[in-house]
PDB file of N, CA and C in Angstrom:
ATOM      1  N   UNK A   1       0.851  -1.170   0.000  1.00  0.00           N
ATOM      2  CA  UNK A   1       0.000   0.000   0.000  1.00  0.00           C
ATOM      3  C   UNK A   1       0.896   1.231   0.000  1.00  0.00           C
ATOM      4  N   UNK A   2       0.695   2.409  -1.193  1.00  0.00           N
ATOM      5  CA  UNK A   2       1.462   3.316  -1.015  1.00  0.00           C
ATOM      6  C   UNK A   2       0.761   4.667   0.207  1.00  0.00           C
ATOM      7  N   UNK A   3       1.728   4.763   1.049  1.00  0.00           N
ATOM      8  CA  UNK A   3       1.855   5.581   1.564  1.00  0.00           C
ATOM      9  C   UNK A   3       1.133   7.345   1.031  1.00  0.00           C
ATOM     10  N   UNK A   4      -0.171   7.798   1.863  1.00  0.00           N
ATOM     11  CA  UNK A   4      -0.349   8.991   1.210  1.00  0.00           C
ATOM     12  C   UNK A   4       0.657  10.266   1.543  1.00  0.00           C
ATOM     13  N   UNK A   5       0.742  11.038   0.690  1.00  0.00           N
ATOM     14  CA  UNK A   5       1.633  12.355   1.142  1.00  0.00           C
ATOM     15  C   UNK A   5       1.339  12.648   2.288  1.00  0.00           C
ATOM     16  N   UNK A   6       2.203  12.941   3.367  1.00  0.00           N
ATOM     17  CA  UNK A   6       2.047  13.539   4.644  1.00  0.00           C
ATOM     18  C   UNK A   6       1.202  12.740   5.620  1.00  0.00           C
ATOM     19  N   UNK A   7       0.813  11.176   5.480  1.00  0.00           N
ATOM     20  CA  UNK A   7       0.299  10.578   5.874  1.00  0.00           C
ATOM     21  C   UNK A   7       1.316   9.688   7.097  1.00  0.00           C
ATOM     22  N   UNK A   8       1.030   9.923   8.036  1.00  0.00           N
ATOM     23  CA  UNK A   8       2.441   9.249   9.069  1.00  0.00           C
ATOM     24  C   UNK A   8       1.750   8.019  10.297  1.00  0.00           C
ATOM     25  N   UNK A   9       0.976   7.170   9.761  1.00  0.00           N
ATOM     26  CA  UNK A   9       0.207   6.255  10.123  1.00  0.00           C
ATOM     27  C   UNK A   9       1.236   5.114  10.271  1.00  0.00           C
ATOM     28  N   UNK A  10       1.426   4.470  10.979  1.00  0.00           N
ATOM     29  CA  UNK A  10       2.525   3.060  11.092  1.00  0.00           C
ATOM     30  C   UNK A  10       1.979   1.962  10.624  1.00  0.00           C
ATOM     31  N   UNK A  11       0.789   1.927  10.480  1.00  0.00           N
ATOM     32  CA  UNK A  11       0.396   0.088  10.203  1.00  0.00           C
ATOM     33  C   UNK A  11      -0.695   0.647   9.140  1.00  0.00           C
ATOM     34  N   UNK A  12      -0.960  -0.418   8.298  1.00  0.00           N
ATOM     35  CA  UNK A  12      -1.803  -0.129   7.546  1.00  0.00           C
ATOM     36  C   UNK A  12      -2.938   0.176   7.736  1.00  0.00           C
ATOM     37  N   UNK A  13      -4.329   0.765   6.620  1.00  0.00           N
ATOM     38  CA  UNK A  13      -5.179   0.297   6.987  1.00  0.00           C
ATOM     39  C   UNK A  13      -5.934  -0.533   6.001  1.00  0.00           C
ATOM     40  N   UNK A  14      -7.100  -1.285   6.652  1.00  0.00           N
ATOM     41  CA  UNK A  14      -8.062  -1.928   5.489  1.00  0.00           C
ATOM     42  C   UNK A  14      -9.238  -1.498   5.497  1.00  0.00           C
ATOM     43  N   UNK A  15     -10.124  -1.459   4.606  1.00  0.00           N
ATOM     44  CA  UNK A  15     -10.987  -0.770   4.289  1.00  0.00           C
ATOM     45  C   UNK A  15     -12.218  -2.085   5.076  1.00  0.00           C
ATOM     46  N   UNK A  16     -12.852  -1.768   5.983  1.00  0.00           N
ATOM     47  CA  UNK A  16     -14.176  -2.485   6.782  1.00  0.00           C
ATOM     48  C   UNK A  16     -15.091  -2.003   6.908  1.00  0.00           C
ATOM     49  N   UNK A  17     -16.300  -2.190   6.576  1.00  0.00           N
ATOM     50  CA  UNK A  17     -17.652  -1.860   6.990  1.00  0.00           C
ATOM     51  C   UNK A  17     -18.282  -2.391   7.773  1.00  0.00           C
ATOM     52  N   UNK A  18     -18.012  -2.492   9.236  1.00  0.00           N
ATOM     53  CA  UNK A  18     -18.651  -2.828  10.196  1.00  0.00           C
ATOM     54  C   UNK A  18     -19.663  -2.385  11.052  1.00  0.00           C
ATOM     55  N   UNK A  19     -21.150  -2.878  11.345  1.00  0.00           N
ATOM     56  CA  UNK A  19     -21.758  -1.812  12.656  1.00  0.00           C
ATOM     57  C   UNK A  19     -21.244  -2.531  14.021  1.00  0.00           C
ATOM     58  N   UNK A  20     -20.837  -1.067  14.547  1.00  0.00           N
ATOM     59  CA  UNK A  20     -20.298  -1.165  16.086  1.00  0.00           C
ATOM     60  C   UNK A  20     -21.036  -0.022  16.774  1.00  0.00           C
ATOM     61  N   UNK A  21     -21.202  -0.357  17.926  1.00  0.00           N
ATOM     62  CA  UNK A  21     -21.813   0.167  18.523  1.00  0.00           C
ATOM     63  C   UNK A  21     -20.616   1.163  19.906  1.00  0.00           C
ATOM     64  N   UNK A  22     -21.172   1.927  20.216  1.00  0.00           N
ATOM     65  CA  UNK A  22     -20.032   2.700  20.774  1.00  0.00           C
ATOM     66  C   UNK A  22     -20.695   3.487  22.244  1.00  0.00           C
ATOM     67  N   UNK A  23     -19.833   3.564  23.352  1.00  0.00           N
ATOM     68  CA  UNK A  23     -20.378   4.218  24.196  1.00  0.00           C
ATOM     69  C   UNK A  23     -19.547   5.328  25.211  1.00  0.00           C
ATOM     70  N   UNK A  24     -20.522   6.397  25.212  1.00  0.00           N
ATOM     71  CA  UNK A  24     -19.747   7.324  26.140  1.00  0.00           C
ATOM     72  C   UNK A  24     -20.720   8.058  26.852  1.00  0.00           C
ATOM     73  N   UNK A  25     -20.051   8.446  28.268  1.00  0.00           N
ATOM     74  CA  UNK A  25     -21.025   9.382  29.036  1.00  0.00           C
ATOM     75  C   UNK A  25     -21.856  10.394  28.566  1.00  0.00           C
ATOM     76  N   UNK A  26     -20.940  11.203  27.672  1.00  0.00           N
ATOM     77  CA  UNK A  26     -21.335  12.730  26.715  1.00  0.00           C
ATOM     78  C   UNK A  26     -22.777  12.197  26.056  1.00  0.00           C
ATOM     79  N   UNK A  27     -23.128  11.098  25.107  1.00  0.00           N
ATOM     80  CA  UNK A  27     -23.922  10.638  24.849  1.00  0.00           C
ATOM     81  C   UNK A  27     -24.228   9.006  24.649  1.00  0.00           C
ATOM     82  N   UNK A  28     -24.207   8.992  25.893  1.00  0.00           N
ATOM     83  CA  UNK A  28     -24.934   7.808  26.169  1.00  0.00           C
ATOM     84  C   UNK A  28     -24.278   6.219  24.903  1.00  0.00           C
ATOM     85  N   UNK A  29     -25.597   5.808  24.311  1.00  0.00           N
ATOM     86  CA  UNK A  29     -25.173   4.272  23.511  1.00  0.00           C
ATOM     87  C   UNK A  29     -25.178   4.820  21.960  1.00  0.00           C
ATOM     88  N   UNK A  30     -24.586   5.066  21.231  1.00  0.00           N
ATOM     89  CA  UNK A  30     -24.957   5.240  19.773  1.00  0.00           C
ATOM     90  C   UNK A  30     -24.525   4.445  18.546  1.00  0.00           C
ATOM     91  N   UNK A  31     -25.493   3.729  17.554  1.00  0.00           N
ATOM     92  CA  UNK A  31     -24.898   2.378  16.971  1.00  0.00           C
ATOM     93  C   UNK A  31     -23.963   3.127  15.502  1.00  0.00           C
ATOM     94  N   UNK A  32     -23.223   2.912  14.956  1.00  0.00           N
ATOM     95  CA  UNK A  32     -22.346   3.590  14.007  1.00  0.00           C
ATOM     96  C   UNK A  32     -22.154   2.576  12.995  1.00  0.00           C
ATOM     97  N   UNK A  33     -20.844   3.483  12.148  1.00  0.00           N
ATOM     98  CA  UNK A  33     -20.202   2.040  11.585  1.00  0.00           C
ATOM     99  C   UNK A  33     -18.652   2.472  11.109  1.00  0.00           C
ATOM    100  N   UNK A  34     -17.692   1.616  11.319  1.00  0.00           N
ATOM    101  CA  UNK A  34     -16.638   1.615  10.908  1.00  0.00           C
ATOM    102  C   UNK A  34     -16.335   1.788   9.379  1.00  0.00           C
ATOM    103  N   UNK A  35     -14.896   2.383   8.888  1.00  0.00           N
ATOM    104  CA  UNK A  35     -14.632   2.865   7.854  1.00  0.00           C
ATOM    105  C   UNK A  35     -13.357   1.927   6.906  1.00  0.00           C
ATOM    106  N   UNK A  36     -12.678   1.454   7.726  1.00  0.00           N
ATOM    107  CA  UNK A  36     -11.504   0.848   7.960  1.00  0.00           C
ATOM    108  C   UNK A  36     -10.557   0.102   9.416  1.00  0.00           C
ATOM    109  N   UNK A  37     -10.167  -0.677   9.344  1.00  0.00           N
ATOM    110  CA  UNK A  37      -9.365  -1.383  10.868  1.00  0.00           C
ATOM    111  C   UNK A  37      -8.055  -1.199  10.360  1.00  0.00           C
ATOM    112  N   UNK A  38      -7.116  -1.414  11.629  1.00  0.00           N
ATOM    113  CA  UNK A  38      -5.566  -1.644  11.165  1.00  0.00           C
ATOM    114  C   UNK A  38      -5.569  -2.773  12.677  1.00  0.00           C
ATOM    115  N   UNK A  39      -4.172  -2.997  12.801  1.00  0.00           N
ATOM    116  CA  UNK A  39      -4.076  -4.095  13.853  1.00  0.00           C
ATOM    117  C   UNK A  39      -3.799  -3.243  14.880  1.00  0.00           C
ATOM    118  N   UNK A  40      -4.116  -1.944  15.303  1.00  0.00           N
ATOM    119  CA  UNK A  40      -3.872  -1.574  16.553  1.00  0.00           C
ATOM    120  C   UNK A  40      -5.380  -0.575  16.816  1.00  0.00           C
ATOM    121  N   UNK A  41      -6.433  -0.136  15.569  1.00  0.00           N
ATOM    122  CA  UNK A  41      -7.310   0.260  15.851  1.00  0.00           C
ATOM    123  C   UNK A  41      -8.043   0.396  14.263  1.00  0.00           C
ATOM    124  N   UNK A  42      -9.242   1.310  14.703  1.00  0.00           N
ATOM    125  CA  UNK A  42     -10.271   1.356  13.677  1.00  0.00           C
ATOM    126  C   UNK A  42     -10.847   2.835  13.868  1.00  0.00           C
ATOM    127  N   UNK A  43     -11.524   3.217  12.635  1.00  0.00           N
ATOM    128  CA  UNK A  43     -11.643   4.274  12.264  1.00  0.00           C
ATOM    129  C   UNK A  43     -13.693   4.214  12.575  1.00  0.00           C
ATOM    130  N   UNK A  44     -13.966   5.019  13.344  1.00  0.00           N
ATOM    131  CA  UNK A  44     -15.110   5.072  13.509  1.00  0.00           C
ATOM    132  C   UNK A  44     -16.647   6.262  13.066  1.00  0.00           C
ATOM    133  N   UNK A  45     -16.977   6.201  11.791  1.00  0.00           N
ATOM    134  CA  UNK A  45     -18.095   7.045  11.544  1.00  0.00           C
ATOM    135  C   UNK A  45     -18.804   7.589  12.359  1.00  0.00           C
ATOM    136  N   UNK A  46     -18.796   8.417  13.145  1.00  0.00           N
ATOM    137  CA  UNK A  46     -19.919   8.899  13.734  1.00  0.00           C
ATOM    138  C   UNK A  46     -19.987  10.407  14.514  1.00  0.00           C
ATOM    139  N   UNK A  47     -20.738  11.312  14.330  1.00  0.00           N
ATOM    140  CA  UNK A  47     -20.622  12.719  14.400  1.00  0.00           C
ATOM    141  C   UNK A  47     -20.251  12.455  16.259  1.00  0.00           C
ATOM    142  N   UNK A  48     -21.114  12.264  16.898  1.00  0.00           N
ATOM    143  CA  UNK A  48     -21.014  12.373  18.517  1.00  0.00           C
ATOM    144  C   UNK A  48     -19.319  12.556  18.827  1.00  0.00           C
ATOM    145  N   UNK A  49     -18.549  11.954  18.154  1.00  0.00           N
ATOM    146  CA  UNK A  49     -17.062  11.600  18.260  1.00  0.00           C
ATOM    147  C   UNK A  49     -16.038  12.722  17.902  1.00  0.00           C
ATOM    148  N   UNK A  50     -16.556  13.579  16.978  1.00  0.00           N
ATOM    149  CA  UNK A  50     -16.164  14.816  16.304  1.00  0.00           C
ATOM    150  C   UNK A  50     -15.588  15.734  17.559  1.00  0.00           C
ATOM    151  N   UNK A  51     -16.820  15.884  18.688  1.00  0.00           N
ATOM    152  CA  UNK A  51     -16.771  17.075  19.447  1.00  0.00           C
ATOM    153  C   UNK A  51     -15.590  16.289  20.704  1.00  0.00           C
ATOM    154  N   UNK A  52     -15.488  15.038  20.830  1.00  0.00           N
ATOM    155  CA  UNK A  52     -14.481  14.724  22.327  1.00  0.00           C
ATOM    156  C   UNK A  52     -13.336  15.004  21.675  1.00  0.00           C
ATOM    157  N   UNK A  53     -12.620  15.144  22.614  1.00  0.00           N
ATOM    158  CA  UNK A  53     -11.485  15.840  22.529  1.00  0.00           C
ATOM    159  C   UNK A  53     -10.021  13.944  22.559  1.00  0.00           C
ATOM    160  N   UNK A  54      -9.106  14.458  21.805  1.00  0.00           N
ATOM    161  CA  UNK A  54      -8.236  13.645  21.516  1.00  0.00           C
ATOM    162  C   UNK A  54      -7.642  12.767  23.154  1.00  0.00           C
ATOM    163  N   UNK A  55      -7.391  11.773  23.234  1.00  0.00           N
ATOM    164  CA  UNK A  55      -7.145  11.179  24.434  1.00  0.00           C
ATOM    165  C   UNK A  55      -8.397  10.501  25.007  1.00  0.00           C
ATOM    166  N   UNK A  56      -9.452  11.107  24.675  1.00  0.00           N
ATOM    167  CA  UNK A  56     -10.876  10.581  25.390  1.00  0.00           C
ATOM    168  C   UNK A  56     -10.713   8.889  25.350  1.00  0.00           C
ATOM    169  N   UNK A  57     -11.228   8.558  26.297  1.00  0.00           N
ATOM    170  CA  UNK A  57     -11.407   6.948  26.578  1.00  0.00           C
ATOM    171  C   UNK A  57     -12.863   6.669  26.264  1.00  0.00           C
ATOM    172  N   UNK A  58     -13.554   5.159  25.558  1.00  0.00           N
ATOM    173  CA  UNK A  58     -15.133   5.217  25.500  1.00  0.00           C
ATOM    174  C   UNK A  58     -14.808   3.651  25.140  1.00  0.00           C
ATOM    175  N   UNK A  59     -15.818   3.207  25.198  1.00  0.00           N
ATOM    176  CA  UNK A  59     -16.007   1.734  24.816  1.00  0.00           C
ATOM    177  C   UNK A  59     -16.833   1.218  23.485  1.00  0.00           C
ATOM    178  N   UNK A  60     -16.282   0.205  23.094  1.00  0.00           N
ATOM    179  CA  UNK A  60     -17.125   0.237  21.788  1.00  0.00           C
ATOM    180  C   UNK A  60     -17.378  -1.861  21.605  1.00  0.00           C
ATOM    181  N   UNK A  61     -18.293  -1.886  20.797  1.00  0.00           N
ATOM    182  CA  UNK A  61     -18.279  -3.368  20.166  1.00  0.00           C
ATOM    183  C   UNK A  61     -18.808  -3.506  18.785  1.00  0.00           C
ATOM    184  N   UNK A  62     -18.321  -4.202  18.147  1.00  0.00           N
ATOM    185  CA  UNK A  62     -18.922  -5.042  16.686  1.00  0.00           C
ATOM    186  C   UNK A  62     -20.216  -5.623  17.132  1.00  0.00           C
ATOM    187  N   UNK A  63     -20.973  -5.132  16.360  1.00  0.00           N
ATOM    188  CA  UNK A  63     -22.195  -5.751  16.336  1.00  0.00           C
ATOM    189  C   UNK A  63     -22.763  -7.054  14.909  1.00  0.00           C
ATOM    190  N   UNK A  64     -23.472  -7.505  15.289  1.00  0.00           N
ATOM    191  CA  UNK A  64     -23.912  -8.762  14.111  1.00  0.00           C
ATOM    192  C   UNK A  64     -23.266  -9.509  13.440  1.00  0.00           C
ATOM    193  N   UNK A  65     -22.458  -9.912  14.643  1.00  0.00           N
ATOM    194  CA  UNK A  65     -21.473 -11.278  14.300  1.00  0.00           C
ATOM    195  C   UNK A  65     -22.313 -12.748  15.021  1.00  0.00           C
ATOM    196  N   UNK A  66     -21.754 -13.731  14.431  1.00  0.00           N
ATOM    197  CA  UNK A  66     -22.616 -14.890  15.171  1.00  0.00           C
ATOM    198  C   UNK A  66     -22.524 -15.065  16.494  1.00  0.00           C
ATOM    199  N   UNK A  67     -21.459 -14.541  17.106  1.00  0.00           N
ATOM    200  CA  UNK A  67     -21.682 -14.634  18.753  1.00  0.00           C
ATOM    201  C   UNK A  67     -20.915 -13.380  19.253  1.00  0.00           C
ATOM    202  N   UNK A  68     -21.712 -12.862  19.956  1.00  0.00           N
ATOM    203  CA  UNK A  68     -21.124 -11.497  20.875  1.00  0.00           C
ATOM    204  C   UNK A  68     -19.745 -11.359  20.971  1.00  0.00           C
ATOM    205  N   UNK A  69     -19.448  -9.990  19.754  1.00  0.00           N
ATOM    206  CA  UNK A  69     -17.852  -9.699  20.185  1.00  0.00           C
ATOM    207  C   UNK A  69     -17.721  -9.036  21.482  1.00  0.00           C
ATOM    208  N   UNK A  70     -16.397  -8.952  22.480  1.00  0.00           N
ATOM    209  CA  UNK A  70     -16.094  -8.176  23.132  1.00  0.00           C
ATOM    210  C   UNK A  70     -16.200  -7.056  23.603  1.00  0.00           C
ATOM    211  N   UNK A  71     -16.988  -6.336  24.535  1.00  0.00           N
ATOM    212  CA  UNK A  71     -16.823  -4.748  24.523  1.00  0.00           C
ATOM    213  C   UNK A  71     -15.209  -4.421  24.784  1.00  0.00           C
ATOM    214  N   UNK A  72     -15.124  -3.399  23.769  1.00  0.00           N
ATOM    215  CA  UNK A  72     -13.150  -2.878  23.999  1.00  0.00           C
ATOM    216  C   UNK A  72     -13.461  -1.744  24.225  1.00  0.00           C
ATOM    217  N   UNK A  73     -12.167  -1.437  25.337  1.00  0.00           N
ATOM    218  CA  UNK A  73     -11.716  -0.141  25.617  1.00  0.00           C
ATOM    219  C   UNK A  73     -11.341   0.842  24.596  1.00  0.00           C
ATOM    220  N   UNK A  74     -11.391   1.904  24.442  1.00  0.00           N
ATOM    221  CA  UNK A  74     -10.762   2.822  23.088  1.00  0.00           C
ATOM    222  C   UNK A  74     -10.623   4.200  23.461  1.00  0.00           C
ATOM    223  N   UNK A  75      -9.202   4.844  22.430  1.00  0.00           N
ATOM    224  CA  UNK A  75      -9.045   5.874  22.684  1.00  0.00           C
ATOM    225  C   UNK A  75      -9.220   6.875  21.953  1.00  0.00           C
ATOM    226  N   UNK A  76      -9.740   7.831  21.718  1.00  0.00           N
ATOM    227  CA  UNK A  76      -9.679   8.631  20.557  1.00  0.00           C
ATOM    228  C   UNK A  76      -7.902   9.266  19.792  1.00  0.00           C
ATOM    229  N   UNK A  77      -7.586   8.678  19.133  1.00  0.00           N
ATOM    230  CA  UNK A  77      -6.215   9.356  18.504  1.00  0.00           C
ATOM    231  C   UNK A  77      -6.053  10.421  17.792  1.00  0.00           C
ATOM    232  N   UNK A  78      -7.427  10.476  16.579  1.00  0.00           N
ATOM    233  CA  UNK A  78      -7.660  11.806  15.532  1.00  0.00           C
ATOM    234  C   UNK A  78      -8.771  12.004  16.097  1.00  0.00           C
ATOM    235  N   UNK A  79      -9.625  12.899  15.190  1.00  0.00           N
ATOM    236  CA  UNK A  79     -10.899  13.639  14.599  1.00  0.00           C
ATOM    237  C   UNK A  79     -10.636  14.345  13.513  1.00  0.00           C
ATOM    238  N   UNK A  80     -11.955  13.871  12.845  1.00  0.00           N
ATOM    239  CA  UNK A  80     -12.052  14.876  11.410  1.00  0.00           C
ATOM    240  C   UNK A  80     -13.789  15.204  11.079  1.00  0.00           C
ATOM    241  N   UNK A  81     -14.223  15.944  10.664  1.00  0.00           N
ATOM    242  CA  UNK A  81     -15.737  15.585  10.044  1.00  0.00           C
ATOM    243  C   UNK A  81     -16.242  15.203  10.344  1.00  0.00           C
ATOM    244  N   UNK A  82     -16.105  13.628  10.021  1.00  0.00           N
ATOM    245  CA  UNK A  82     -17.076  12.470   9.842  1.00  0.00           C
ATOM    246  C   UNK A  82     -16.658  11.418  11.047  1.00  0.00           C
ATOM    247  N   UNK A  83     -15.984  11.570  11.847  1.00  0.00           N
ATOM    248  CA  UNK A  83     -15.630  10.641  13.336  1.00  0.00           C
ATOM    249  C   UNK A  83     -14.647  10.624  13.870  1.00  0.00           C
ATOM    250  N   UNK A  84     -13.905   9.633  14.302  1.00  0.00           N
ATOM    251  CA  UNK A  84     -12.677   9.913  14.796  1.00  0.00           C
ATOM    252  C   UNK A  84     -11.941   8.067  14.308  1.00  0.00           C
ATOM    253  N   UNK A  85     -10.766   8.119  14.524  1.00  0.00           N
ATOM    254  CA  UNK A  85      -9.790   7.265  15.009  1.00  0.00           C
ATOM    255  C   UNK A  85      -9.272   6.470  15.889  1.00  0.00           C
ATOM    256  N   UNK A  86      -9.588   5.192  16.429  1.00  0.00           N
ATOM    257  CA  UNK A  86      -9.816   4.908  17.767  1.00  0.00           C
ATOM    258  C   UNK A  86      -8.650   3.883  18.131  1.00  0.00           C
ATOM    259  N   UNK A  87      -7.993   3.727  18.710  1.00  0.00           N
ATOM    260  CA  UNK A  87      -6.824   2.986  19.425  1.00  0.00           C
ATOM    261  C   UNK A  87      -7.260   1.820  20.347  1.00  0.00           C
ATOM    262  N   UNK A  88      -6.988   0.495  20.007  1.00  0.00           N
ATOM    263  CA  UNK A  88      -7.449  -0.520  21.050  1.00  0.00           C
ATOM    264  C   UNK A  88      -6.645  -0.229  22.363  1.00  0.00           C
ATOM    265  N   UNK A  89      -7.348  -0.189  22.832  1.00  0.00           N
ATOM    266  CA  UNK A  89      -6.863  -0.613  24.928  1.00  0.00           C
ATOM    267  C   UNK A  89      -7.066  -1.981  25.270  1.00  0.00           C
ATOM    268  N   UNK A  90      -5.790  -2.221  25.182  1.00  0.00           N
ATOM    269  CA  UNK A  90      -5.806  -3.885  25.801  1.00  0.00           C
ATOM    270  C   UNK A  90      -5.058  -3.763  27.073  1.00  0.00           C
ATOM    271  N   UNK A  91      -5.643  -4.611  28.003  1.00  0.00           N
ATOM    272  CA  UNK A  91      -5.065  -4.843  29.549  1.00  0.00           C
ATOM    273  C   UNK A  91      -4.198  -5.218  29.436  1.00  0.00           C
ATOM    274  N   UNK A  92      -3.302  -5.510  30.528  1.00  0.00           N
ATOM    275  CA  UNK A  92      -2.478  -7.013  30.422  1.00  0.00           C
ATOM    276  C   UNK A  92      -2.837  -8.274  30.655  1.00  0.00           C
ATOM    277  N   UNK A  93      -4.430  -8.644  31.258  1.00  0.00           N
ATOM    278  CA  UNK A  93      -5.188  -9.774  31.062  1.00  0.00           C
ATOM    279  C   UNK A  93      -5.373 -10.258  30.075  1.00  0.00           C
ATOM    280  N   UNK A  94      -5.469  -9.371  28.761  1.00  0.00           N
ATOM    281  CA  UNK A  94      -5.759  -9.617  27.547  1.00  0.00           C
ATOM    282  C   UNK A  94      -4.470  -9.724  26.474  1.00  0.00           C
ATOM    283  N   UNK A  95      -3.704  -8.999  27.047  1.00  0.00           N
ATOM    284  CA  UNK A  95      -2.606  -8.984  26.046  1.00  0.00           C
ATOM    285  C   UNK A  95      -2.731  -7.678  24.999  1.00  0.00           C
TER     286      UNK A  95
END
């Protein structure tokens, strides 16, 4: 994958259309959908996400898989427009 100009991202990404569902105090449960994943996070559609501020912590899950994914921890890394950029939080229980 070539690299975009001025683009300083470390891992790739892939292009996913997932609904995940996402949650934060500011507003409550709101169902979305992903844009793209990489192996350390995913890019999340959704306006509510625009206004938190970079660092914010919120929880999120994949929805309508055959058996209940995980709720994960997440961090906001960007914002643009249309959502933000989200960073997995893994414990050390989890790895």
């Amino acid at each position: 994958m070539t690299a975009v100009s001025g683009d300083r991202r470390r891992h790739s990404r892939t292009p996913l259309y997932w609904h995940i569902r996402v949650w934060h105090e500011s507003f409550g449960e709101k169902d979305a959908h992903t844009r793209d994943v990489s192996a350390v996070g995913v890019y999340v559609e959704l306006h509510e996400l625009v206004r938190l501020p970079v660092g914010t912590r919120l929880k999120a899950q994949i929805q309508g898989l055959p058996s209940p994914a995980p709720v994960l921890e997440m961090e906001i890394q960007r914002t643009d427009e249309r959502g933000a950029g989200l960073l997995f939080i893994l414990d050390d229980a989890r790895g």
